[in-house]
PDB file of N, CA and C in Angstrom:
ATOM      1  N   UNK A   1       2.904   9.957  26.391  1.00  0.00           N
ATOM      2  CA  UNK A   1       1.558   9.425  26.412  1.00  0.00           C
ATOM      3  C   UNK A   1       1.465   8.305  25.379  1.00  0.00           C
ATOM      4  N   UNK A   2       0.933   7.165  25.806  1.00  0.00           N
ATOM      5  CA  UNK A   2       0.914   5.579  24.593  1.00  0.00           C
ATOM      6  C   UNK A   2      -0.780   5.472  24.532  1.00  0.00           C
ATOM      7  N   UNK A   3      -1.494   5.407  23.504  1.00  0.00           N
ATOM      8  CA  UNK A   3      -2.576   5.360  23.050  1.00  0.00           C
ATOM      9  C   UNK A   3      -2.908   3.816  23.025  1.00  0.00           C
ATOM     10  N   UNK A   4      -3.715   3.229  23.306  1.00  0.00           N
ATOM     11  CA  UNK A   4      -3.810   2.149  22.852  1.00  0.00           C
ATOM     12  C   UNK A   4      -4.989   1.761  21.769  1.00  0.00           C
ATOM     13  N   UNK A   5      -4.683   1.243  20.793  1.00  0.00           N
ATOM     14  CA  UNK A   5      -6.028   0.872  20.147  1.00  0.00           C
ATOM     15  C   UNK A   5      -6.263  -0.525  19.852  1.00  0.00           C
ATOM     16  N   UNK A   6      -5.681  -1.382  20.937  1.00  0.00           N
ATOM     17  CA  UNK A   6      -6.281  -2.360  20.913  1.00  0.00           C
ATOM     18  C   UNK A   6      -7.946  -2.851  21.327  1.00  0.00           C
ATOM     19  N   UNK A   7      -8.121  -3.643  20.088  1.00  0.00           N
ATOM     20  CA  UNK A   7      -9.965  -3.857  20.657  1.00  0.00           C
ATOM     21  C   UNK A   7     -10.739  -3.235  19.946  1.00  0.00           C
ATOM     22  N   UNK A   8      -9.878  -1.675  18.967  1.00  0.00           N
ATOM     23  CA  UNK A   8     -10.571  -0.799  18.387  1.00  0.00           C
ATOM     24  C   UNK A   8     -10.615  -1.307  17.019  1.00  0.00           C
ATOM     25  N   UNK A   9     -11.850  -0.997  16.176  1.00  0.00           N
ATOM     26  CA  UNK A   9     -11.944  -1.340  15.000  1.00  0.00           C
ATOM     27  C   UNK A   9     -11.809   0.337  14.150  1.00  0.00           C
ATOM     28  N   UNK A  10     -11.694   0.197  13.034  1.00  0.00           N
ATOM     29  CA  UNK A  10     -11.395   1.059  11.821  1.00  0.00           C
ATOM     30  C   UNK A  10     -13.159   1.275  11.742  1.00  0.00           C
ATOM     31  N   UNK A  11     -13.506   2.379  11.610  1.00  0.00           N
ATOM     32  CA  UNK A  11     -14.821   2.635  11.214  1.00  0.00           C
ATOM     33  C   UNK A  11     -14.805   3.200   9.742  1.00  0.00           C
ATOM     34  N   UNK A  12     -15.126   3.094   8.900  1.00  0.00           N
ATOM     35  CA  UNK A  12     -14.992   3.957   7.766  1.00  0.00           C
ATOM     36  C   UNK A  12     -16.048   3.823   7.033  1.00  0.00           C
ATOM     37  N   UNK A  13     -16.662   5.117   5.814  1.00  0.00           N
ATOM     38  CA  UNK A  13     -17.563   4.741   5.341  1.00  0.00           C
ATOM     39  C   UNK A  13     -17.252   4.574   3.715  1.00  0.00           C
ATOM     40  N   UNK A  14     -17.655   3.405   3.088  1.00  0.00           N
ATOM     41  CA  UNK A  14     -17.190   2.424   1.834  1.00  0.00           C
ATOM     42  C   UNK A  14     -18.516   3.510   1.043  1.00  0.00           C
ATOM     43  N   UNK A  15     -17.774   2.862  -0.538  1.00  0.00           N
ATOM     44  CA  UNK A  15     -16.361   2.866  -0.862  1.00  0.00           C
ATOM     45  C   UNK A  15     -15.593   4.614  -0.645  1.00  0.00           C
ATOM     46  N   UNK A  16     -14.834   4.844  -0.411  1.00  0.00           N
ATOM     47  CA  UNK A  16     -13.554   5.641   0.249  1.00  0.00           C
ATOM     48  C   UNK A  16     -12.369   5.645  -0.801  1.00  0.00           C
ATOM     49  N   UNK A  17     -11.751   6.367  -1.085  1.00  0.00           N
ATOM     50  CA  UNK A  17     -10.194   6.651  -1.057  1.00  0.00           C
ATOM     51  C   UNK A  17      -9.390   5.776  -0.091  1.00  0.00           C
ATOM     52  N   UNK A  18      -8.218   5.097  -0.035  1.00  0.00           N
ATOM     53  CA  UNK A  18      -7.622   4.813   0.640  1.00  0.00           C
ATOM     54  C   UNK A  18      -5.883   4.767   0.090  1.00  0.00           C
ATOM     55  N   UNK A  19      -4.701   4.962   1.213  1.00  0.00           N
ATOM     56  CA  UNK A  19      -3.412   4.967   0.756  1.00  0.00           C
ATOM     57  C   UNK A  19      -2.658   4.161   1.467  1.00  0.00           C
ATOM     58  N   UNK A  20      -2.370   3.487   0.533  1.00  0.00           N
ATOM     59  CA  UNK A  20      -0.806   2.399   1.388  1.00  0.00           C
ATOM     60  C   UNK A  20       0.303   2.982   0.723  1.00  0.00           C
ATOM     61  N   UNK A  21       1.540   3.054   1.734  1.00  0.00           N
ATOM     62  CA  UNK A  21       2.753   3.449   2.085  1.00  0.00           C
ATOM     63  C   UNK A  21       3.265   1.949   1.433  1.00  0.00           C
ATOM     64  N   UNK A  22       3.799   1.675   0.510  1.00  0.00           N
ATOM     65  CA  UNK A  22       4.725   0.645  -0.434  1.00  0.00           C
ATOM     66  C   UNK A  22       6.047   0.785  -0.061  1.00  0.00           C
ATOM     67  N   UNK A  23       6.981  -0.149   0.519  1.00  0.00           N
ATOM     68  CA  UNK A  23       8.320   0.079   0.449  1.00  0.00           C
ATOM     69  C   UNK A  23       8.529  -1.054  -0.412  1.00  0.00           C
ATOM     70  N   UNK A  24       9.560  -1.207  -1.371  1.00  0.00           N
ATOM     71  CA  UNK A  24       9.823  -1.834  -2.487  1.00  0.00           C
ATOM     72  C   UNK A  24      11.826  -1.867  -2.234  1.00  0.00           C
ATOM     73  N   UNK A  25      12.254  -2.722  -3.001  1.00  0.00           N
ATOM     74  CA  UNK A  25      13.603  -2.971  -3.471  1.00  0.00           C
ATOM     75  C   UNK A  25      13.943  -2.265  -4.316  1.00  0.00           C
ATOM     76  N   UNK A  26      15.099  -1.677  -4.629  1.00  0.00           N
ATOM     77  CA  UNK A  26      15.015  -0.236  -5.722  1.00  0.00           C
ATOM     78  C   UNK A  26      15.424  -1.026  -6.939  1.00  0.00           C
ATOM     79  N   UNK A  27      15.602  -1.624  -7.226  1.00  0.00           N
ATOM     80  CA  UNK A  27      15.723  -2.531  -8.393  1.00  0.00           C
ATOM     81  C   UNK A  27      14.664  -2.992  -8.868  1.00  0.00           C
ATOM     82  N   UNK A  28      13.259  -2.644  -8.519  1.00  0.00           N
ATOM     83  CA  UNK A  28      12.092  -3.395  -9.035  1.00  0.00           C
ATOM     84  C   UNK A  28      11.490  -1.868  -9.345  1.00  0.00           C
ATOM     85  N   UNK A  29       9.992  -2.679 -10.074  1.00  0.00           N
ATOM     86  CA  UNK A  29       9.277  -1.288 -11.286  1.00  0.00           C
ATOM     87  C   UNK A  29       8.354  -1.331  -9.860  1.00  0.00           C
ATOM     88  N   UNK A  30       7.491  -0.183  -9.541  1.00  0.00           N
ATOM     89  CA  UNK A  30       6.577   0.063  -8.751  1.00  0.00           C
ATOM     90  C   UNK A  30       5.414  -0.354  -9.867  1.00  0.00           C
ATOM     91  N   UNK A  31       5.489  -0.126 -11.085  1.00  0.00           N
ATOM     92  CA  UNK A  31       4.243  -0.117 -11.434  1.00  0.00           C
ATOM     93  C   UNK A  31       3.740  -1.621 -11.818  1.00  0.00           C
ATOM     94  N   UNK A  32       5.315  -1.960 -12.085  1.00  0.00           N
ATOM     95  CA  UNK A  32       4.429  -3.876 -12.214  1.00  0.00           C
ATOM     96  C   UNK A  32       4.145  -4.480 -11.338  1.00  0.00           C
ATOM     97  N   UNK A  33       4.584  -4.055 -10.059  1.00  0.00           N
ATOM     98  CA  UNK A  33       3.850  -4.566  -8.993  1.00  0.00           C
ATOM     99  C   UNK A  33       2.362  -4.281  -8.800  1.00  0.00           C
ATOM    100  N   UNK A  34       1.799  -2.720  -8.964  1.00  0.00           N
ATOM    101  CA  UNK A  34       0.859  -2.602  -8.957  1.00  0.00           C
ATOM    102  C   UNK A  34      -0.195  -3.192  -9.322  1.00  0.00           C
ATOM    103  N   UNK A  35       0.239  -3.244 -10.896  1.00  0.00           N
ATOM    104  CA  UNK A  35      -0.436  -3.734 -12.194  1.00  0.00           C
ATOM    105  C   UNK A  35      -0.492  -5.682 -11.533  1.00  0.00           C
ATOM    106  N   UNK A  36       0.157  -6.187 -11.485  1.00  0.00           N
ATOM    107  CA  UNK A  36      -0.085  -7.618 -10.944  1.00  0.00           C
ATOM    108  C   UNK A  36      -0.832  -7.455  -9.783  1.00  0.00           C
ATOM    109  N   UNK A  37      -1.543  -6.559  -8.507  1.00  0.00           N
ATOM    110  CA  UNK A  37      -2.143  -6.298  -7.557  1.00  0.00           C
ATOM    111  C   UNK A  37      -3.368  -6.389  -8.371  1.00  0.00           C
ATOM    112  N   UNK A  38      -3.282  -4.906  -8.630  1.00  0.00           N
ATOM    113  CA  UNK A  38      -4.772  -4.210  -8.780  1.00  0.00           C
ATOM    114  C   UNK A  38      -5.458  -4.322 -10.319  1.00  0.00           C
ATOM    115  N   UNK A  39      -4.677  -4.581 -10.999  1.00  0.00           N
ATOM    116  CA  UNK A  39      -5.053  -4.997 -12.365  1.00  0.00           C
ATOM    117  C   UNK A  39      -4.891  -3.604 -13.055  1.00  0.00           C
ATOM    118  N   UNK A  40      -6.134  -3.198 -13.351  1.00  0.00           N
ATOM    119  CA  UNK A  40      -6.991  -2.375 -14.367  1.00  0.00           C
ATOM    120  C   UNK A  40      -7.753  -0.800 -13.891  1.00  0.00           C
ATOM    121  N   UNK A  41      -7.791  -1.480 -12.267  1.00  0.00           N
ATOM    122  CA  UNK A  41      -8.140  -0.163 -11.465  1.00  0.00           C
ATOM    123  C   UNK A  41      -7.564   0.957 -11.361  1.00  0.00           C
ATOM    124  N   UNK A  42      -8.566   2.407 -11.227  1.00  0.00           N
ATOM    125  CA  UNK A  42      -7.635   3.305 -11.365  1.00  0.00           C
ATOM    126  C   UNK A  42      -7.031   3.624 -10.049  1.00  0.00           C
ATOM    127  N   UNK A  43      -5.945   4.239  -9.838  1.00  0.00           N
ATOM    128  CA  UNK A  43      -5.191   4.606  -8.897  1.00  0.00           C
ATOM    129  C   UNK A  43      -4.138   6.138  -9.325  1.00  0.00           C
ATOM    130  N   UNK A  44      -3.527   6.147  -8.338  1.00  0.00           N
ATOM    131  CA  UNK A  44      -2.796   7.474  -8.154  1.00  0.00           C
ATOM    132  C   UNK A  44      -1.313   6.708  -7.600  1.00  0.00           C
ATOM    133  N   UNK A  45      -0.584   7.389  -7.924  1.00  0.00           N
ATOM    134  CA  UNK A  45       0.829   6.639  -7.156  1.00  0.00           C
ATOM    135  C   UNK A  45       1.959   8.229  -7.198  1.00  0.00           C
ATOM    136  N   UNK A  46       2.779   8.369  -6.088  1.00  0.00           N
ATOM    137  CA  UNK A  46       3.500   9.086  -5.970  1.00  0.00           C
ATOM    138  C   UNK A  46       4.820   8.303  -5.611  1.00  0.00           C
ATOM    139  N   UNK A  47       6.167   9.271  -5.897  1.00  0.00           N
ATOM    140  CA  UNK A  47       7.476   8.493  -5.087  1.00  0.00           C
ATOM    141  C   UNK A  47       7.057   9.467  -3.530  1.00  0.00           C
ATOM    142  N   UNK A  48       7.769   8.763  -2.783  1.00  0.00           N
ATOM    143  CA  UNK A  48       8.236   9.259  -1.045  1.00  0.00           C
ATOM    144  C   UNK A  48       8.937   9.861  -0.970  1.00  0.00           C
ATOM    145  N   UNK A  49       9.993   8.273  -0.626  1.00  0.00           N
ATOM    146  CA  UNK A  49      11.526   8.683  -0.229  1.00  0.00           C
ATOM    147  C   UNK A  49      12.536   7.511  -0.748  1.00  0.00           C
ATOM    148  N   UNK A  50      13.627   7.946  -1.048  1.00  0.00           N
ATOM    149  CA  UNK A  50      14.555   6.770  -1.097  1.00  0.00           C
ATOM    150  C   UNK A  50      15.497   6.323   0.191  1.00  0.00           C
ATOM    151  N   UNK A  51      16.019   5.259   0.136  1.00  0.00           N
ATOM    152  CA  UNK A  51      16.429   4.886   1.722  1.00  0.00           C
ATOM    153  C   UNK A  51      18.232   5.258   1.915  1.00  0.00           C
ATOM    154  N   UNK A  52      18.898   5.966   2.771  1.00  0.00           N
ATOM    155  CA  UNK A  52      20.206   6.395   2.886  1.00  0.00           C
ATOM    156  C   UNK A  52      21.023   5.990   2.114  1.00  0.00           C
ATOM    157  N   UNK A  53      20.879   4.555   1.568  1.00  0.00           N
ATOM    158  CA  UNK A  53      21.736   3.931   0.491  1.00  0.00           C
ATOM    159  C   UNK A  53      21.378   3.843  -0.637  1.00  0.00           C
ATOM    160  N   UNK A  54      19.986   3.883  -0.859  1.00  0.00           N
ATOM    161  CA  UNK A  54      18.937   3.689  -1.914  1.00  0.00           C
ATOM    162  C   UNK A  54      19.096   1.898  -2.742  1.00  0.00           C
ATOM    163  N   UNK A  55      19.038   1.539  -1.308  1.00  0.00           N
ATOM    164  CA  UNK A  55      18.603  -0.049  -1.323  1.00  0.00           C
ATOM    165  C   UNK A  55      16.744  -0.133  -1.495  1.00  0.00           C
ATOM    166  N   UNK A  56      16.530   0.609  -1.145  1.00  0.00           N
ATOM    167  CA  UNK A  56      14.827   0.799  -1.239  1.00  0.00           C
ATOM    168  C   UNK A  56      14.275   1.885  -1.568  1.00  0.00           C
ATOM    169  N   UNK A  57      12.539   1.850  -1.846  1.00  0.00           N
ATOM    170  CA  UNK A  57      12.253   3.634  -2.674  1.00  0.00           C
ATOM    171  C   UNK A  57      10.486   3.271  -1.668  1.00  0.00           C
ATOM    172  N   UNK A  58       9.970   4.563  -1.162  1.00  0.00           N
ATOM    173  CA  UNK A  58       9.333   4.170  -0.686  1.00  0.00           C
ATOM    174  C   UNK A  58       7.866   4.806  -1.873  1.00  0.00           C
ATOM    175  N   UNK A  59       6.527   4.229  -1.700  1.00  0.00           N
ATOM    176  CA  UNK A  59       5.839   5.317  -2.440  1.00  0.00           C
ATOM    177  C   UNK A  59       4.559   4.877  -2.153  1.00  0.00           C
ATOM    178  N   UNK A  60       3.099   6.515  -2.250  1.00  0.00           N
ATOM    179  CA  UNK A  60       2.179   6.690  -2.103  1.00  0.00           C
ATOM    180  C   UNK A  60       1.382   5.941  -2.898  1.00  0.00           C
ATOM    181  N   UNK A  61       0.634   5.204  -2.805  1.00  0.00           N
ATOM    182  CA  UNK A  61      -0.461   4.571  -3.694  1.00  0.00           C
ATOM    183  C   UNK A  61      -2.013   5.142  -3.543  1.00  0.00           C
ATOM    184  N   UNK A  62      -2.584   5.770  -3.919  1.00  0.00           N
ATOM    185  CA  UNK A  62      -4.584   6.221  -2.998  1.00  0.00           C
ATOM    186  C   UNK A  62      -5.056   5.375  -4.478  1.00  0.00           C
ATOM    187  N   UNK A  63      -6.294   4.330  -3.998  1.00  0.00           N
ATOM    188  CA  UNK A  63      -7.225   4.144  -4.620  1.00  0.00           C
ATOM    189  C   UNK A  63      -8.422   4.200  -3.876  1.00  0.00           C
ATOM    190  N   UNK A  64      -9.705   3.684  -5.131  1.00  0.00           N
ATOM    191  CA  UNK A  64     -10.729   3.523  -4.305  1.00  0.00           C
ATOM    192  C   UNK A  64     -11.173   2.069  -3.911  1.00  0.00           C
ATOM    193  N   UNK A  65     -11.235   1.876  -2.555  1.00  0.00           N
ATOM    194  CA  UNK A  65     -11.478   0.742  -2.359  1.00  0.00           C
ATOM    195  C   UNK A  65     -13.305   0.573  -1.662  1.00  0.00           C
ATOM    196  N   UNK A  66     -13.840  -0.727  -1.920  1.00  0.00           N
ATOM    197  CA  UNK A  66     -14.910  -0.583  -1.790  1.00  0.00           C
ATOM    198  C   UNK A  66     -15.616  -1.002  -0.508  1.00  0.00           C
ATOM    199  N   UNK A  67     -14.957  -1.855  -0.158  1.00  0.00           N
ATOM    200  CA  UNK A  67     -15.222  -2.706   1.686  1.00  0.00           C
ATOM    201  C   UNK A  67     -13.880  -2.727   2.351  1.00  0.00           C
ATOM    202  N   UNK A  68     -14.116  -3.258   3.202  1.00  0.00           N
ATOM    203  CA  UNK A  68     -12.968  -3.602   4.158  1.00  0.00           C
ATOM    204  C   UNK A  68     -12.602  -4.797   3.700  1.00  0.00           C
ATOM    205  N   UNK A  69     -13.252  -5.972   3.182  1.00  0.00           N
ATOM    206  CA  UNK A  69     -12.326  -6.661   2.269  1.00  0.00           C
ATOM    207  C   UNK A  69     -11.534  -7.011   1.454  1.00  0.00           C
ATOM    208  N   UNK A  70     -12.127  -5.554   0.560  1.00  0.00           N
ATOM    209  CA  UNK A  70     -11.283  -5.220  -0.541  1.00  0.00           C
ATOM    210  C   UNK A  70      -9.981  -4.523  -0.178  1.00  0.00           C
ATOM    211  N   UNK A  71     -10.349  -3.316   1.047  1.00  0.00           N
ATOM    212  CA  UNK A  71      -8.868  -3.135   1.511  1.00  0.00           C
ATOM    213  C   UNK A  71      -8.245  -3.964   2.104  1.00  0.00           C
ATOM    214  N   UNK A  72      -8.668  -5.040   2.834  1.00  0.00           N
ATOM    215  CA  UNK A  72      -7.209  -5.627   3.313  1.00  0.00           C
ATOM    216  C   UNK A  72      -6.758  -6.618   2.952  1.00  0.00           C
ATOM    217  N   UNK A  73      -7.560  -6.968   1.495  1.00  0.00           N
ATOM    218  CA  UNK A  73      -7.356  -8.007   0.388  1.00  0.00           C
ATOM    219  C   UNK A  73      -6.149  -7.614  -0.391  1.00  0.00           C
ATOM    220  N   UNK A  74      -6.358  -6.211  -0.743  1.00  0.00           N
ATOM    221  CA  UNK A  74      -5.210  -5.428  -1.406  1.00  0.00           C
ATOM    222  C   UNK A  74      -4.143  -5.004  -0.480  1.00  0.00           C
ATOM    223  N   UNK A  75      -3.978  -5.256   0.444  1.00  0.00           N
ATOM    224  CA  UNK A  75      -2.919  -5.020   1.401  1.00  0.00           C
ATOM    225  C   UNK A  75      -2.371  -6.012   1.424  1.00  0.00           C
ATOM    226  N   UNK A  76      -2.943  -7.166   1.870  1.00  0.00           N
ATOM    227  CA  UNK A  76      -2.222  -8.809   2.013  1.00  0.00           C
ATOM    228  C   UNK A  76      -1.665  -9.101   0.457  1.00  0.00           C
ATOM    229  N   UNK A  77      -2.215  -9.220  -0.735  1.00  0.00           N
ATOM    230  CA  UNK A  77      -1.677  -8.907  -1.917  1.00  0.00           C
ATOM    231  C   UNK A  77      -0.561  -8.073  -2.060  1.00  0.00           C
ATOM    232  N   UNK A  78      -0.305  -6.720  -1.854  1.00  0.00           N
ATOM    233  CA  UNK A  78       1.090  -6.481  -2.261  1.00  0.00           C
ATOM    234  C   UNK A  78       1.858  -6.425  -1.431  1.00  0.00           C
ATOM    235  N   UNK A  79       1.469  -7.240   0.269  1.00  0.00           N
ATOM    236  CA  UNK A  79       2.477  -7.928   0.936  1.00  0.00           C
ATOM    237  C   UNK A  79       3.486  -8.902   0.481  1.00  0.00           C
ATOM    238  N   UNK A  80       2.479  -9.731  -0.497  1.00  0.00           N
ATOM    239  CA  UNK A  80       3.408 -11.167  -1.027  1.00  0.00           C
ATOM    240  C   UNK A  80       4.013 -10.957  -2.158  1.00  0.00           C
ATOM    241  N   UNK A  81       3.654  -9.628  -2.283  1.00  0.00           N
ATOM    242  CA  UNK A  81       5.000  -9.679  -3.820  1.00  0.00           C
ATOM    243  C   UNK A  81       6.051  -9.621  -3.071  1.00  0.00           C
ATOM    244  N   UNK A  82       7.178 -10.288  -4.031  1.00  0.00           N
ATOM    245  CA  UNK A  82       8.910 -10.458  -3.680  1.00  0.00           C
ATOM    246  C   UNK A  82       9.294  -9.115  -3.552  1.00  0.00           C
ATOM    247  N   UNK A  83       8.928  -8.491  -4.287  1.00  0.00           N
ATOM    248  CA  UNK A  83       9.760  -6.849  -4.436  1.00  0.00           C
ATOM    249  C   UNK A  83       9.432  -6.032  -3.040  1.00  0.00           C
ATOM    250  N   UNK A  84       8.105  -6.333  -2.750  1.00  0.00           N
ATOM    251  CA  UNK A  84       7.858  -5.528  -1.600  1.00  0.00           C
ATOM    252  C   UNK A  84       8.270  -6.142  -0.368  1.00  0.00           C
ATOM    253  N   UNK A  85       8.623  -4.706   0.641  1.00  0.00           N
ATOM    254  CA  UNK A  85       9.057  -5.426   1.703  1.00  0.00           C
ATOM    255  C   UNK A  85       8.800  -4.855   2.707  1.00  0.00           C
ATOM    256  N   UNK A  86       7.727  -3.846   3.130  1.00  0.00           N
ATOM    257  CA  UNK A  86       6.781  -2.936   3.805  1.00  0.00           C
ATOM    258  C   UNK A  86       5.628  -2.640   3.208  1.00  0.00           C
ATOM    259  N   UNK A  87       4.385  -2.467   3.717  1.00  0.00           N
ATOM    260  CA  UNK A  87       3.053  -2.173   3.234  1.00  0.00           C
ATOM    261  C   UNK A  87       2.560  -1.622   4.554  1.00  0.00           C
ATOM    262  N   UNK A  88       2.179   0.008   4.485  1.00  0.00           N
ATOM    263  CA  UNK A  88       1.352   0.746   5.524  1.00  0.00           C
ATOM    264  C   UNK A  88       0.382   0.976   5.302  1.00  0.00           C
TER     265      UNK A  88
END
């Protein structure tokens, strides 16, 4: 069975909790990436998983975000860091 959710929007009610899935280069700090993202805000961060070779480390981030701008402001942001190289 294939679901489609095209057309569908995210309903949610602000401000919320929210978690992005970070995949990173295992040679880089998770937290200075953060810290250059989100600044000062508080957050939560967990490790995942590391990748078969441990070329990469994957990990939980939940903050609170306040609109839908702010989340997908902070998504497109720790897209363009160098270190990262997945954002869910």
């Amino acid at each position: 069975m294939v679901i489609s959710l095209e057309g569908k929007k995210l309903e949610l009610t602000y401000p919320c909790n929210w978690d992005y899935k970070i995949i990173i280069n295992s040679h880089c700090n998770i937290n200075h990436i953060i810290k250059n993202v989100i600044g000062d805000r508080d957050y939560k961060i967990s490790k995942a998983n590391n990748s078969k070779n441990r070329t990469y480390q994957s990990y939980r981030m939940t903050l609170l975000v306040h609109n839908e701008d702010d989340r997908v402001e902070l998504y497109s942001s720790l897209k363009r860091e160098d270190c990262v190289k997945i954002v869910l």
